[in-house]
Protein backbone atom coordinates (compact mmCIF):
# COMPACT_ATOMS: atom_id res chain seq x y z
CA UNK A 1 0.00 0.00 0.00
CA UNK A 2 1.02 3.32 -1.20
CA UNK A 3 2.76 5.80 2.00
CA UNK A 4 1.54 9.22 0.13
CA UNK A 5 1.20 12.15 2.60
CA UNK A 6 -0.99 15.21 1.74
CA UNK A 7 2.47 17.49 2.14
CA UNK A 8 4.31 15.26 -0.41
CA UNK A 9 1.46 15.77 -3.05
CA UNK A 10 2.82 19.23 -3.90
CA UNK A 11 6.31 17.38 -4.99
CA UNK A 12 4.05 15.82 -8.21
CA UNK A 13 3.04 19.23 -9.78
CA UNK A 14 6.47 20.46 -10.08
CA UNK A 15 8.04 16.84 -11.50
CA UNK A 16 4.57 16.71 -14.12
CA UNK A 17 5.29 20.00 -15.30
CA UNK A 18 9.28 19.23 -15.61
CA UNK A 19 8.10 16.07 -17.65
CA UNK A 20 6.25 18.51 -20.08
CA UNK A 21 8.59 20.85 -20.65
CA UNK A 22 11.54 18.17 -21.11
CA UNK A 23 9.33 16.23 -23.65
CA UNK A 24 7.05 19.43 -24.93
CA UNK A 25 9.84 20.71 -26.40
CA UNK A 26 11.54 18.05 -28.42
CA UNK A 27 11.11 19.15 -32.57
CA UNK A 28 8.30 17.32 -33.98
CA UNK A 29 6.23 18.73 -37.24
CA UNK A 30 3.15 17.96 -35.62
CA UNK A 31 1.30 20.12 -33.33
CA UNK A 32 -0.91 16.88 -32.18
CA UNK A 33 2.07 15.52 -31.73
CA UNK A 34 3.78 17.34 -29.77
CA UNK A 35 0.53 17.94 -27.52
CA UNK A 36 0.98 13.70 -27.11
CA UNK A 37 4.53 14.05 -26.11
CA UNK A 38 3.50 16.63 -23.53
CA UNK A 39 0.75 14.51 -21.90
CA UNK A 40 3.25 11.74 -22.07
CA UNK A 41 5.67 13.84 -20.07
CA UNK A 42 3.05 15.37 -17.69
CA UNK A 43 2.49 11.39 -16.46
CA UNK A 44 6.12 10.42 -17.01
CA UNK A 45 6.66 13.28 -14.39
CA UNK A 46 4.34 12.12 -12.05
CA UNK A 47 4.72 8.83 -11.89
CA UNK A 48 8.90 9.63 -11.25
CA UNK A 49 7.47 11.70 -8.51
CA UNK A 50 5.56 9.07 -7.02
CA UNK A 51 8.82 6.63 -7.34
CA UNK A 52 10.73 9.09 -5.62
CA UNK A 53 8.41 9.58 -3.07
CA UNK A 54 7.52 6.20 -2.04
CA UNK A 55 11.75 4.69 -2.37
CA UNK A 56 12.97 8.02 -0.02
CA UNK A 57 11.83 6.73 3.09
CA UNK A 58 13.38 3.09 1.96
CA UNK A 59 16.24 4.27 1.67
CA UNK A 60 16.96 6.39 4.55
């Protein structure tokens, strides 16, 4: 079962927009594309965030 605290939740909004910036801005032709690349990033970002989140207190 997932250890999320209400605090931590800011810590995804941050790493989701990171994600769409780092894949919003690779050069595609496509402006649907590119909107697909962000969304991918967006949950990329989040989902990092949640790994991050739930291996920290594992590891200390």
């Amino acid at each position: 079962m997932p250890n999320i605290v209400t605090s931590n939740l800011l810590f995804f909004l941050p790493m989701a927009f990171a994600g769409l910036l780092l894949c919003g801005e690779v050069p595609v032709a496509s402006k649907a594309l590119r909107t697909v690349l962000r969304a991918f990033g967006a949950i990329v970002g989040a989902l990092m965030a949640l790994l991050v989140l739930e291996v920290l207190p594992v590891l200390i």
